[in-house]
Protein backbone atom coordinates (compact mmCIF):
# COMPACT_ATOMS: atom_id res chain seq x y z
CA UNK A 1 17.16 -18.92 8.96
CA UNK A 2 16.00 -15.38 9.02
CA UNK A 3 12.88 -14.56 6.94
CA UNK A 4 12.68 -11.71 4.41
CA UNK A 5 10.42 -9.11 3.75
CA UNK A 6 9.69 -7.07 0.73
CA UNK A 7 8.46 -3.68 0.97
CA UNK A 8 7.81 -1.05 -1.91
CA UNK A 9 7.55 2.69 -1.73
CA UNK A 10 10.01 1.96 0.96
CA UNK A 11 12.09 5.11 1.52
CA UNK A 12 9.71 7.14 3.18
CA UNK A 13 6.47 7.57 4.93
CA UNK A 14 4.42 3.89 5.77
CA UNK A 15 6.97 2.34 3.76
CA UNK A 16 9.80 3.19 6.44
CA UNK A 17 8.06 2.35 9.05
CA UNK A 18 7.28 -0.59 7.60
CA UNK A 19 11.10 -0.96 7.33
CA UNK A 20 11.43 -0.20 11.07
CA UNK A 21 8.87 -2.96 12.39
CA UNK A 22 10.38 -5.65 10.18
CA UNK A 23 13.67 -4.89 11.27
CA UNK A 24 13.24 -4.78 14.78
CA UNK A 25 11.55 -8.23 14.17
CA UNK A 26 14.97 -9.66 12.61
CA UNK A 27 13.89 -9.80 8.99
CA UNK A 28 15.79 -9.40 6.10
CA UNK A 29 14.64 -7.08 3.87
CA UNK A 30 14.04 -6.26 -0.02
CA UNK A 31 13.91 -2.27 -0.22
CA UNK A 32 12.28 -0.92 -3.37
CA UNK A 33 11.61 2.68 -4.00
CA UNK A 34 12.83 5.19 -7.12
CA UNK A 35 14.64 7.54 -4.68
CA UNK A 36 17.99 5.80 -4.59
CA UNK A 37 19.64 8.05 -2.09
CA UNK A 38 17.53 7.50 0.47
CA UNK A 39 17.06 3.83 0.46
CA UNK A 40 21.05 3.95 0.64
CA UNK A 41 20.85 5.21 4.02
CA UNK A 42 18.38 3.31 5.05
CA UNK A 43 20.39 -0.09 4.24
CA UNK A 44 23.21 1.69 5.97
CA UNK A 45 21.52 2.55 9.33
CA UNK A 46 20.66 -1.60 9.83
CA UNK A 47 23.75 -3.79 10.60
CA UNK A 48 22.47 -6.49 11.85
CA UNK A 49 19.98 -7.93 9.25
CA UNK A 50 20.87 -7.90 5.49
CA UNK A 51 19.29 -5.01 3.42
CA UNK A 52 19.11 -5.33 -0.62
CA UNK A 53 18.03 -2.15 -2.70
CA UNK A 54 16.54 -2.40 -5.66
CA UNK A 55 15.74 1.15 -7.37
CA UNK A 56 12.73 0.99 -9.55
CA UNK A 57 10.02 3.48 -10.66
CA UNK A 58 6.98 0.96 -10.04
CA UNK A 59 4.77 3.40 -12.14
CA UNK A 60 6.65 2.54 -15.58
CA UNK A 61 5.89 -0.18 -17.63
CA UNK A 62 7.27 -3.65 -17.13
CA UNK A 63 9.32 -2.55 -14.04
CA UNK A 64 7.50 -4.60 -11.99
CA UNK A 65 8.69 -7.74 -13.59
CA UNK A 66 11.91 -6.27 -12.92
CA UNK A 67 12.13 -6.63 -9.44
CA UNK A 68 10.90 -9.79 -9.22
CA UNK A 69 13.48 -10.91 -11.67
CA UNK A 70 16.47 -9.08 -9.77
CA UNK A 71 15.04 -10.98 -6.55
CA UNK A 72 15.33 -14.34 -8.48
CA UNK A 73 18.75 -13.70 -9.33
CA UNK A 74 19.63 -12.95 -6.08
CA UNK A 75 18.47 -16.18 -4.70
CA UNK A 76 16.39 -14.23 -2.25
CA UNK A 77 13.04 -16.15 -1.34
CA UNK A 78 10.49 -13.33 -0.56
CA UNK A 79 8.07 -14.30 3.05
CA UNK A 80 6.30 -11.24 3.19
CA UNK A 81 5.15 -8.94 0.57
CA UNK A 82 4.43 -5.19 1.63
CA UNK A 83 2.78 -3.32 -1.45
CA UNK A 84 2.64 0.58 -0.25
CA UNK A 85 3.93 1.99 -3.11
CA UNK A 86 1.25 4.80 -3.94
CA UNK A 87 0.33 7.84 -5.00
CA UNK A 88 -2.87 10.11 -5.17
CA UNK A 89 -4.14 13.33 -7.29
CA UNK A 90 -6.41 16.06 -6.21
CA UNK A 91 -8.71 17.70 -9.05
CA UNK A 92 -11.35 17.10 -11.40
CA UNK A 93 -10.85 14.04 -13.75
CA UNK A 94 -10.91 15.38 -17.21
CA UNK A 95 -8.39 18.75 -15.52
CA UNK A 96 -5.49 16.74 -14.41
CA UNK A 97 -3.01 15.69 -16.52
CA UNK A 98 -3.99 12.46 -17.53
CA UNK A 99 -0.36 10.32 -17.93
CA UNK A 100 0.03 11.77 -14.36
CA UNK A 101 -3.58 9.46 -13.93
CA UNK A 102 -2.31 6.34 -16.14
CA UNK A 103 0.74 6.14 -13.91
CA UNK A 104 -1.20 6.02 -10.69
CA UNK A 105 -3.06 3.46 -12.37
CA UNK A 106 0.12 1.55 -13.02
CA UNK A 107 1.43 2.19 -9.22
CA UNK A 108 -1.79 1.63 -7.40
CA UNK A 109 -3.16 -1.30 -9.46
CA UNK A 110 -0.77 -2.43 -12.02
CA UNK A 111 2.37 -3.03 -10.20
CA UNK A 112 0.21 -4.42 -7.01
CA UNK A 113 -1.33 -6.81 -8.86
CA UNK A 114 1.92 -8.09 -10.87
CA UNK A 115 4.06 -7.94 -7.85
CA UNK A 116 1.59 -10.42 -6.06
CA UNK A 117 1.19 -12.34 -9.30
CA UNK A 118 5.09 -13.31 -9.40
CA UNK A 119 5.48 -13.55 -5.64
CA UNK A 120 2.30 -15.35 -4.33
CA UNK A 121 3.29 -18.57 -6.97
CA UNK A 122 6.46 -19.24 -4.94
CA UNK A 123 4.38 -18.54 -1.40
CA UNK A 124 1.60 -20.90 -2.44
CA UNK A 125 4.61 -23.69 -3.69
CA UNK A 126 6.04 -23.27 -0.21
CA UNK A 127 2.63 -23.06 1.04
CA UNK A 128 4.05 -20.67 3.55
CA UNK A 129 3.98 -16.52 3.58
CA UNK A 130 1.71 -13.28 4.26
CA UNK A 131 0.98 -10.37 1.73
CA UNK A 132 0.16 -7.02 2.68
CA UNK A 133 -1.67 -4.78 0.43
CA UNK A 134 -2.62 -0.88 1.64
CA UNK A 135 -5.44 0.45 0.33
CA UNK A 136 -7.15 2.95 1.63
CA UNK A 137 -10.84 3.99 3.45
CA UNK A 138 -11.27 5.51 -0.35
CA UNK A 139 -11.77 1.92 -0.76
CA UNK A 140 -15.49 2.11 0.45
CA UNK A 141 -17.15 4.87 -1.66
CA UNK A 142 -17.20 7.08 -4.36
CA UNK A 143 -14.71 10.11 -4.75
CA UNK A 144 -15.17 12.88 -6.49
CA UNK A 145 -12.03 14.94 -7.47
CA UNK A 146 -9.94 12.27 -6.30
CA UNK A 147 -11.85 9.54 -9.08
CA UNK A 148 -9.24 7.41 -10.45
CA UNK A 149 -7.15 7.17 -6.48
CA UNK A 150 -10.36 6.29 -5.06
CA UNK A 151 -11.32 3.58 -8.04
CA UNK A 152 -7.81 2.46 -7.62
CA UNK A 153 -8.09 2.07 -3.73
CA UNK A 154 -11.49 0.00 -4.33
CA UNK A 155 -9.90 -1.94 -6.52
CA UNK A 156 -6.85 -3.33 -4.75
CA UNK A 157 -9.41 -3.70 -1.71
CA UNK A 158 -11.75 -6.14 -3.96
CA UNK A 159 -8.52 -8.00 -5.66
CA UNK A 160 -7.00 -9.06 -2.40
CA UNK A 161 -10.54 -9.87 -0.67
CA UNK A 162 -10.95 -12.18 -3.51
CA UNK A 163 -7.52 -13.44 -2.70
CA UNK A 164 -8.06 -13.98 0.97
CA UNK A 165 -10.70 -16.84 -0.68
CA UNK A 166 -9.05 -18.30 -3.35
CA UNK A 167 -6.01 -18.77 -0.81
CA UNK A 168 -8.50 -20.42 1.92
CA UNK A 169 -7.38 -23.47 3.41
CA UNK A 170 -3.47 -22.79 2.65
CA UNK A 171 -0.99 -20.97 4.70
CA UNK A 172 -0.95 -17.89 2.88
CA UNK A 173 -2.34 -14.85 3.77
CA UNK A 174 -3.15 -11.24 2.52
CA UNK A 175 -4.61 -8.97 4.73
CA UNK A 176 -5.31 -4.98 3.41
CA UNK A 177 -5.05 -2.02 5.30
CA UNK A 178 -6.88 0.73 4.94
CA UNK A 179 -6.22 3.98 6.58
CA UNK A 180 -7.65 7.49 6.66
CA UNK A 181 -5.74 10.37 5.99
CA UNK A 182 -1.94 9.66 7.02
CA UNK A 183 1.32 12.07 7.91
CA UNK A 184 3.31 10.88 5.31
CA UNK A 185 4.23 12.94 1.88
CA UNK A 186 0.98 11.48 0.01
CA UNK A 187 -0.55 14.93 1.14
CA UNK A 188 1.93 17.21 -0.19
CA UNK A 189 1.86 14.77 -3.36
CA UNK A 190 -1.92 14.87 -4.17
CA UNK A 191 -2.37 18.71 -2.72
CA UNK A 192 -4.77 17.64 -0.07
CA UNK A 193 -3.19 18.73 3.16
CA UNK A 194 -4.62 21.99 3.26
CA UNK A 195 -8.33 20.19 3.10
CA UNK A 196 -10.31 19.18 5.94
CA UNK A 197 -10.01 15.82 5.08
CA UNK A 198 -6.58 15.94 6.74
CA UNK A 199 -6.91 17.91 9.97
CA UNK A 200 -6.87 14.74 11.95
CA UNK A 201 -4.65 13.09 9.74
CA UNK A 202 -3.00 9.73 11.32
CA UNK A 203 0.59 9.00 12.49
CA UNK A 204 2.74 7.05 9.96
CA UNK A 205 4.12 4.80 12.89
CA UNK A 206 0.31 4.05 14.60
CA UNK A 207 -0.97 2.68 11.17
CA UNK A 208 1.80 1.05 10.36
CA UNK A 209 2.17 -0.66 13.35
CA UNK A 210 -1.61 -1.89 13.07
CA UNK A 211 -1.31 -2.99 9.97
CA UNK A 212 1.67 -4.86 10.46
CA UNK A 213 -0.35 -6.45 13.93
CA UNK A 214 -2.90 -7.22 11.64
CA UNK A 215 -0.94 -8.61 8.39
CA UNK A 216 0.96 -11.09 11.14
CA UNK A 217 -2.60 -12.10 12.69
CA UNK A 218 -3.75 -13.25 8.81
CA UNK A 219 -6.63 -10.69 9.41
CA UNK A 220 -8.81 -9.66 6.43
CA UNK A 221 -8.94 -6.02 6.17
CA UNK A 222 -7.91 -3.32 8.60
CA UNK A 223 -9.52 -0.23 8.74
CA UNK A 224 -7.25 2.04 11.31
CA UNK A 225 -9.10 4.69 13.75
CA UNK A 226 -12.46 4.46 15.45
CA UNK A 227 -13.21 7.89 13.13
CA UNK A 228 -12.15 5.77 9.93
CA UNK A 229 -14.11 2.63 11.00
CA UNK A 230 -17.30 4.81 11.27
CA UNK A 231 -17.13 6.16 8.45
CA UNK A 232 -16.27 2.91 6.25
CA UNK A 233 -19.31 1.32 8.12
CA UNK A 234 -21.69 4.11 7.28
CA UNK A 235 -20.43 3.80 3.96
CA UNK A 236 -21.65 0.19 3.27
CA UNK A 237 -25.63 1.12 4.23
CA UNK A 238 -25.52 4.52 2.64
CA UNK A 239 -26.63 5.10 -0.80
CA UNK A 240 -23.36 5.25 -3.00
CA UNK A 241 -25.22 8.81 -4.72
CA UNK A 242 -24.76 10.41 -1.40
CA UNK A 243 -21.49 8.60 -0.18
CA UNK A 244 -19.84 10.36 -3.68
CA UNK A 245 -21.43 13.91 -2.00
CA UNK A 246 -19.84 13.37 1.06
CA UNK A 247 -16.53 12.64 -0.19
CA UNK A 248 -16.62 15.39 -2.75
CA UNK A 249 -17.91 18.01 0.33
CA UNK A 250 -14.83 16.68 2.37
CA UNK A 251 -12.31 16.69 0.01
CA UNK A 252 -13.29 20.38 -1.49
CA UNK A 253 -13.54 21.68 2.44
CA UNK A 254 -10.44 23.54 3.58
């Protein structure tokens, strides 16, 4: 019986290739995303595995409960869980809009943290299945103009360490992968690709594919790129003051 993965933010960027490993694997897949068109030809372009779209804005209220729900009434038992759906702002806190900022909160955070909630009972009753959360290297620090994505970032990276933990001893994993700047629309989104912080931005399909390697190890964390893994080290002995100067200088820096 073939397994089935759930991935959200699934139409483009990580979340495709996401798509792409899994189905080359022979999974099944759960497709969420709001951009309906495009998950449509996704679903089309894989015959051989079965491909169920569910279109849902993840950043509104309550939709996360939604999915799950839809999945239930499907029948559909859920093995891996990929949450990528995300989204990041460039600009001081108090000049961005701020329900542009609650939303991010309810993507980044909020909708993680429910989707795992609904989906990790039925993994832990079949004591069987792996959850990947991406975070980001924002995870590790501080960052200025970017405030609420990089609190959010920290955040999922604590929640699912904590997980890794409370799961210990069971067959359940969750492994989180955080990457550096990545090719994907997120740039375009939060206005940063014109910043130095993403002149050596990442292939999608490279950090994909190690956090997928890594998610199907049951590893911990992932940090992708000997650059990123530097940094995220230097991070954890430097003092958080000058971490939050750093990121601020890097992210300001065109």
């Amino acid at each position: 019986m073939k397994k089935t993965a759930l991935i959200t933010g699934a139409s483009s960027g990580l979340g495709y290739e996401f798509v792409k490993l899994f189905a080359k694997d022979g999974y099944n897949l759960v497709l969420v995303a709001r951009n309906g068109k495009q998950l449509e030809e996704i679903k089309q372009s894989f015959k051989n595995i079965e491909v169920t779209v569910i279109l849902k804005d993840l950043s509104v209220l309550g939709s996360p409960k939604e999915v799950f729900e839809e999945v239930e009434k499907q029948g559909i038992n859920i093995d891996v869980l990929v949450n990528n759906a995300g989204f990041g702002l460039m600009g001081g806190f108090d000049e961005l809009d701020i329900q542009k900022q609650v939303n991010m909160i309810q993507l980044n955070v909020s909708a993680l943290t429910e989707l795992t909630y609904y989906f990790l009972q039925k993994m832990k009753d079949r004591n069987s299945g792996r959850i990947l959360n991406v975070a980001s290297t924002a995870a590790f620090q501080p960052g200025p103009l970017m405030a609420v994505y990089y609190a959010t970032k920290a955040y999922v990276l604590s929640f699912s360490e904590a997980l890794v933990e409370e799961l210990a001893g069971s067959s359940v994993t969750v492994t989180t992968l955080c990457p550096g700047p990545t090719k994907t629309n997120f740039g375009s989104v939060a206005n940063v690709e014109g910043t130095k912080m993403f002149s050596q931005a990442m292939a999608s399909d490279i950090v994909a594919k190690k956090g997928y390697e890594a998610m199907m190890s049951g590893k911990r964390v992932i940090v992708t790129g000997a650059f990123n893994k530097a940094g995220t080290l230097g991070a954890k002995f430097m003092p958080r003051s000058l971490t939050a100067k750093i990121a601020k200088y890097i992210a300001g820096e065109k």
